[in-house]
N, C-alpha and C. Protein backbone atom coordinates (compact mmCIF):
# COMPACT_ATOMS: atom_id res chain seq x y z
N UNK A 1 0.83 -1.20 0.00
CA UNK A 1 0.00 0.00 0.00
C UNK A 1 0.87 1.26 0.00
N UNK A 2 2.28 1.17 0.47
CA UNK A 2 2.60 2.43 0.95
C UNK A 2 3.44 2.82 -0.74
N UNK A 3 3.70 1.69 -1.60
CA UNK A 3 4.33 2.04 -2.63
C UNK A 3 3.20 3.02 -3.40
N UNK A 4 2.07 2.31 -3.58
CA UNK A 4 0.63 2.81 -4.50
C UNK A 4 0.66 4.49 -3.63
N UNK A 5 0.71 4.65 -2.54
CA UNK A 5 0.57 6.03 -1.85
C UNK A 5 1.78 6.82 -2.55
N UNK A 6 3.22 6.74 -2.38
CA UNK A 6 3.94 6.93 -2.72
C UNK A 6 3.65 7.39 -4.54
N UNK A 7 3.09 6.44 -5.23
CA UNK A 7 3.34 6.64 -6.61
C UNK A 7 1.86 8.38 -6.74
N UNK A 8 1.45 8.22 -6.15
CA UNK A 8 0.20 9.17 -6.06
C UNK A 8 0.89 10.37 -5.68
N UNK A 9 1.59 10.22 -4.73
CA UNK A 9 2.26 11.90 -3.84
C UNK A 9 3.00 12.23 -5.04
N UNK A 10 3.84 11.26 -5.21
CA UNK A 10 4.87 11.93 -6.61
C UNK A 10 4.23 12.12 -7.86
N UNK A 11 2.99 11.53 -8.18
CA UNK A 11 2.58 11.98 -9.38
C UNK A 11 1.63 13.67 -9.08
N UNK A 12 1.31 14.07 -7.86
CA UNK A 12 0.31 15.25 -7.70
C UNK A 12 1.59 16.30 -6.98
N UNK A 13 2.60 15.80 -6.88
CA UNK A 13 3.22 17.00 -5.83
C UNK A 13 3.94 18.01 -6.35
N UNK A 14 4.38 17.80 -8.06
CA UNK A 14 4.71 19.15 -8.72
C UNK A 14 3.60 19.31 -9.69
N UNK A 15 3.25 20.86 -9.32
CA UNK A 15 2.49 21.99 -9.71
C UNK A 15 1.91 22.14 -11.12
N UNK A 16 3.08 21.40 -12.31
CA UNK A 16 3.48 21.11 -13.26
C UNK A 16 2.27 19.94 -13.39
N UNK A 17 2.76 18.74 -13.12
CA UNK A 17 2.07 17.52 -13.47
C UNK A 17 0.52 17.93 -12.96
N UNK A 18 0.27 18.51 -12.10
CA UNK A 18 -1.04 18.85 -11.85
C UNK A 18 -1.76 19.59 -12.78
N UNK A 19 -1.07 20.22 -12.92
CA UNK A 19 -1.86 21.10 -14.52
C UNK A 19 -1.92 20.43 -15.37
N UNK A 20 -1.14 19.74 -15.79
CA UNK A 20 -1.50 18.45 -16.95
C UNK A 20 -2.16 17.53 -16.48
N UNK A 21 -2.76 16.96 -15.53
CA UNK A 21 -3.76 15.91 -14.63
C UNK A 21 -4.93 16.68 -15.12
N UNK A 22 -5.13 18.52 -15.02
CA UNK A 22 -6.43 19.40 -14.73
C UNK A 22 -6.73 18.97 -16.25
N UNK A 23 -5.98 19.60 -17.63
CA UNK A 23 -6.34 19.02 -18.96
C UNK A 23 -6.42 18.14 -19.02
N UNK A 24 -5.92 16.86 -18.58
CA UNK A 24 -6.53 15.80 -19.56
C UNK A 24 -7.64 14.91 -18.86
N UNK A 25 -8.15 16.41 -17.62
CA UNK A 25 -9.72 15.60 -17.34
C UNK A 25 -10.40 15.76 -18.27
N UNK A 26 -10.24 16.81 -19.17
CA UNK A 26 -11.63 17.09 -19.71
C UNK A 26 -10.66 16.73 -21.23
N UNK A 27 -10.19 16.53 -21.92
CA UNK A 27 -10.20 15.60 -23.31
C UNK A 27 -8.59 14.97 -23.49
N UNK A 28 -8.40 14.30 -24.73
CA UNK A 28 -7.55 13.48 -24.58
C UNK A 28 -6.72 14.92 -25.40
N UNK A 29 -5.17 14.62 -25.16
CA UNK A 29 -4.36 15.92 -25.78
C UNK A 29 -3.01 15.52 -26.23
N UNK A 30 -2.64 16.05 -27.12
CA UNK A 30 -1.17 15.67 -27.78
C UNK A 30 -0.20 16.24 -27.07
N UNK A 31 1.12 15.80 -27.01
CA UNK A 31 2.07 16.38 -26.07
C UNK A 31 2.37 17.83 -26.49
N UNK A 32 2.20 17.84 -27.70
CA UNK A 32 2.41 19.32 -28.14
C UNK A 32 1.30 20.57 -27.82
N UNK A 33 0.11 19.77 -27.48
CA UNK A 33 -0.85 20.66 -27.75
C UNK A 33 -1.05 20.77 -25.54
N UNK A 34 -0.84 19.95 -24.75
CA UNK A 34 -0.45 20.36 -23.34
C UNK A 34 0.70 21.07 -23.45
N UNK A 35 1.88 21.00 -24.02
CA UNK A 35 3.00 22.18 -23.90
C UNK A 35 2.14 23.68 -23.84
N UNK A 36 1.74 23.99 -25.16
CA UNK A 36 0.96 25.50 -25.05
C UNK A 36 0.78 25.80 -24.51
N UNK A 37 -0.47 24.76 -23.60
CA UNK A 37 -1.51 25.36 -22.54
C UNK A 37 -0.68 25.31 -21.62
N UNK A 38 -0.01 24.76 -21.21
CA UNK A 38 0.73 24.78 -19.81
C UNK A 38 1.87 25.93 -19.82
N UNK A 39 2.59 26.16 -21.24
CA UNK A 39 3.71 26.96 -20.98
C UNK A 39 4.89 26.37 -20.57
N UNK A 40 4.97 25.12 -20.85
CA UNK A 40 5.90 24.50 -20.86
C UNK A 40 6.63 24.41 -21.75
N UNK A 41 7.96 23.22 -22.00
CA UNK A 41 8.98 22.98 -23.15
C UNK A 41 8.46 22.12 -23.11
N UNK A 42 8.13 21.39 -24.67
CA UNK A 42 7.63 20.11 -25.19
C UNK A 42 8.53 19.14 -24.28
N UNK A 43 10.02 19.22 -24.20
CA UNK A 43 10.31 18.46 -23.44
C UNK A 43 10.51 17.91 -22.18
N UNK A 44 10.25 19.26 -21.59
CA UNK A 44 10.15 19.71 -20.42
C UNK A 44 7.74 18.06 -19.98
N UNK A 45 7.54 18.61 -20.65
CA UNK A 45 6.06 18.44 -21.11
C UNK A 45 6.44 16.69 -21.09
N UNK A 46 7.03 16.26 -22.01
CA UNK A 46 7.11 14.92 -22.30
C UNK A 46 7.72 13.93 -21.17
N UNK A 47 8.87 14.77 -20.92
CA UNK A 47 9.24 13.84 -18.83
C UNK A 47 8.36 13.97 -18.07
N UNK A 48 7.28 15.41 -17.83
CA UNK A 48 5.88 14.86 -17.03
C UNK A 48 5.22 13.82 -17.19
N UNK A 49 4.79 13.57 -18.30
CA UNK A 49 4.03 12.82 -19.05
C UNK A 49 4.49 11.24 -19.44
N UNK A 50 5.80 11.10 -19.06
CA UNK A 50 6.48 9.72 -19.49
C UNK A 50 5.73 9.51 -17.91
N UNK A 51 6.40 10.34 -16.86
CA UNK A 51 6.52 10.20 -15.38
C UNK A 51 5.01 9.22 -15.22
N UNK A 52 4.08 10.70 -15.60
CA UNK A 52 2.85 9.71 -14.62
C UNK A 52 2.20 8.47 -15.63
N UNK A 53 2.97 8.92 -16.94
CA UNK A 53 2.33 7.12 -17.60
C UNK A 53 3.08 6.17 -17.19
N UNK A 54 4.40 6.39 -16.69
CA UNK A 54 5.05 4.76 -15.72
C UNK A 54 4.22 4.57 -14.64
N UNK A 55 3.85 5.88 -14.28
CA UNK A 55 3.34 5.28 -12.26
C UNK A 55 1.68 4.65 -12.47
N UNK A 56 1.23 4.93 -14.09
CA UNK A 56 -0.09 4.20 -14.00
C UNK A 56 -1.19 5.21 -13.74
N UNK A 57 -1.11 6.64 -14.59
CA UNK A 57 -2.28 7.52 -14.15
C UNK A 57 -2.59 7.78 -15.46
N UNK A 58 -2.03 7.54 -16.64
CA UNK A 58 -2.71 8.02 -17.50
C UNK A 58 -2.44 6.86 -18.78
N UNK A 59 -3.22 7.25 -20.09
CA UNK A 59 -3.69 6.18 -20.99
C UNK A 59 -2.62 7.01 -21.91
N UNK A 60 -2.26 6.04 -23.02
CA UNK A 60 -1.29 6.68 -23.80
C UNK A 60 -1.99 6.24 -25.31
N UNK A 61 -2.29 7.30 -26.53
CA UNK A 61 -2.16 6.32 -28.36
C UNK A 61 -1.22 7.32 -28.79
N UNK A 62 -0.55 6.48 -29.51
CA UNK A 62 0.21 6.61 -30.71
C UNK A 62 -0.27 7.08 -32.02
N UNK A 63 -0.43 7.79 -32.65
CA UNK A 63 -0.83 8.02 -33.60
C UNK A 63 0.34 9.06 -34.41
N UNK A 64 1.36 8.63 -35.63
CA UNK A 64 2.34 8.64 -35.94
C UNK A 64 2.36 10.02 -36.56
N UNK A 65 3.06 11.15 -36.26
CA UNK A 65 4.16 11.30 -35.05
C UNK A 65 3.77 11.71 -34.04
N UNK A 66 2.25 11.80 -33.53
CA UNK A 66 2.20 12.12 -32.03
C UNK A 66 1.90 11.33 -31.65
N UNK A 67 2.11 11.25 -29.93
CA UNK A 67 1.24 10.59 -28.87
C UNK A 67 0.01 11.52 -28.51
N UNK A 68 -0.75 11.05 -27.96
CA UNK A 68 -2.11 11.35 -27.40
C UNK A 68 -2.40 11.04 -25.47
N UNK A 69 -2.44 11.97 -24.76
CA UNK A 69 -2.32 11.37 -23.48
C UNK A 69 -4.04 11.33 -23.14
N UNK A 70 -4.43 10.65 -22.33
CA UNK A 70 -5.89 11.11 -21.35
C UNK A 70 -5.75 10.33 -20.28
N UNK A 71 -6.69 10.89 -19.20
CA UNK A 71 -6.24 10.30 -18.00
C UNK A 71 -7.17 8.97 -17.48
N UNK A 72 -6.47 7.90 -16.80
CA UNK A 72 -6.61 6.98 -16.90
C UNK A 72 -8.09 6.23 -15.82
N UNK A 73 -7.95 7.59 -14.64
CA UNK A 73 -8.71 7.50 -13.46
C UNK A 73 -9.18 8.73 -13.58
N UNK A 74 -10.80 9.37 -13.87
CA UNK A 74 -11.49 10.28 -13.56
C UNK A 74 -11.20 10.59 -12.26
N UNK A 75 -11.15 9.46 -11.24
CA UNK A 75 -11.10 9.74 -9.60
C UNK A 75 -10.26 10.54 -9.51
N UNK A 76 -9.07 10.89 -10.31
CA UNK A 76 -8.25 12.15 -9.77
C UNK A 76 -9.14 13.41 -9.55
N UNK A 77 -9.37 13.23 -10.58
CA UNK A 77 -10.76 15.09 -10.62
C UNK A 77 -10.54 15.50 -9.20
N UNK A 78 -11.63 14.73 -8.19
CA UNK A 78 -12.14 14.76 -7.05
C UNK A 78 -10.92 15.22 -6.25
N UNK A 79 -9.99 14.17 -6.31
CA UNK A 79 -8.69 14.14 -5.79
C UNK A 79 -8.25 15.79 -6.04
N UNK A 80 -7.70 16.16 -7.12
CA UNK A 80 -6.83 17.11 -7.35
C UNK A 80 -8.33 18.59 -6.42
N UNK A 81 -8.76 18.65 -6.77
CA UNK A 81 -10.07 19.58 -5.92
C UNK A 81 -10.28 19.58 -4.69
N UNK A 82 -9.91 18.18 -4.09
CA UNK A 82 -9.63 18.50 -2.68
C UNK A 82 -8.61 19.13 -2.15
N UNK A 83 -6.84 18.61 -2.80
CA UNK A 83 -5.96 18.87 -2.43
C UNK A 83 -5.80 20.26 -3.22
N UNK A 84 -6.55 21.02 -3.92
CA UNK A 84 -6.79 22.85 -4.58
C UNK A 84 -7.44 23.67 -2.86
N UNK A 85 -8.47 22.35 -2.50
CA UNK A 85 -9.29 23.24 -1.30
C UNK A 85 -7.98 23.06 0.10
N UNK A 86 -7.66 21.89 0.00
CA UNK A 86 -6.19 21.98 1.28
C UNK A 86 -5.37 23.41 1.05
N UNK A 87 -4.85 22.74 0.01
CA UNK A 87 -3.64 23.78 0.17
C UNK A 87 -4.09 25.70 0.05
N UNK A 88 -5.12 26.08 -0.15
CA UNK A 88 -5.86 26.95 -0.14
C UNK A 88 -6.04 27.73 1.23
N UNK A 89 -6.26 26.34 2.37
CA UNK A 89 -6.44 26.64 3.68
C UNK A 89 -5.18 26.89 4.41
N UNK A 90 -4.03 26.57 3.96
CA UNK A 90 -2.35 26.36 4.57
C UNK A 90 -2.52 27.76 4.39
């Protein structure tokens, strides 16, 4: 249990990956097209995105030459909205 906890803290605890968790609640998105919105470096964008598709949070297609990310568990939603209302109260 404490690994599965572990893979969760590190996938929500930079600021970064959370903003890319917030897009790909609501549709599936190309790595290029989360760079924009986020203001990130595509590559910068693509080590988020390798990150939380190893730890098992998000769905990956191929479609040649992009990938396509969306997320794998709606249950984050809830998740990331609570921990917006925590850290709000700190």
């Amino acid at each position: 249990m404490e690994q599965k906890e572990e893979k969760l803290s590190r996938a929500i605890s930079a600021f970064s990956r959370r903003q890319i968790l917030r897009l790909l609640e609501k549709q599936e998105l190309s790595v290029k097209d989360i760079a924009q919105k986020t203001n990130l470096s595509v590559s910068l964008t693509s080590r988020h995105l390798k990150l939380l598709y190893d730890l098992g949070f998000l769905n990956m297609r191929k479609e040649f030459p992009n990938k396509f990310y969306s997320l794998k568990f709606k249950e984050l939603s809830s998740l990331l909205d609570a921990y917006d209302k925590v850290i709000k109260k700190l």
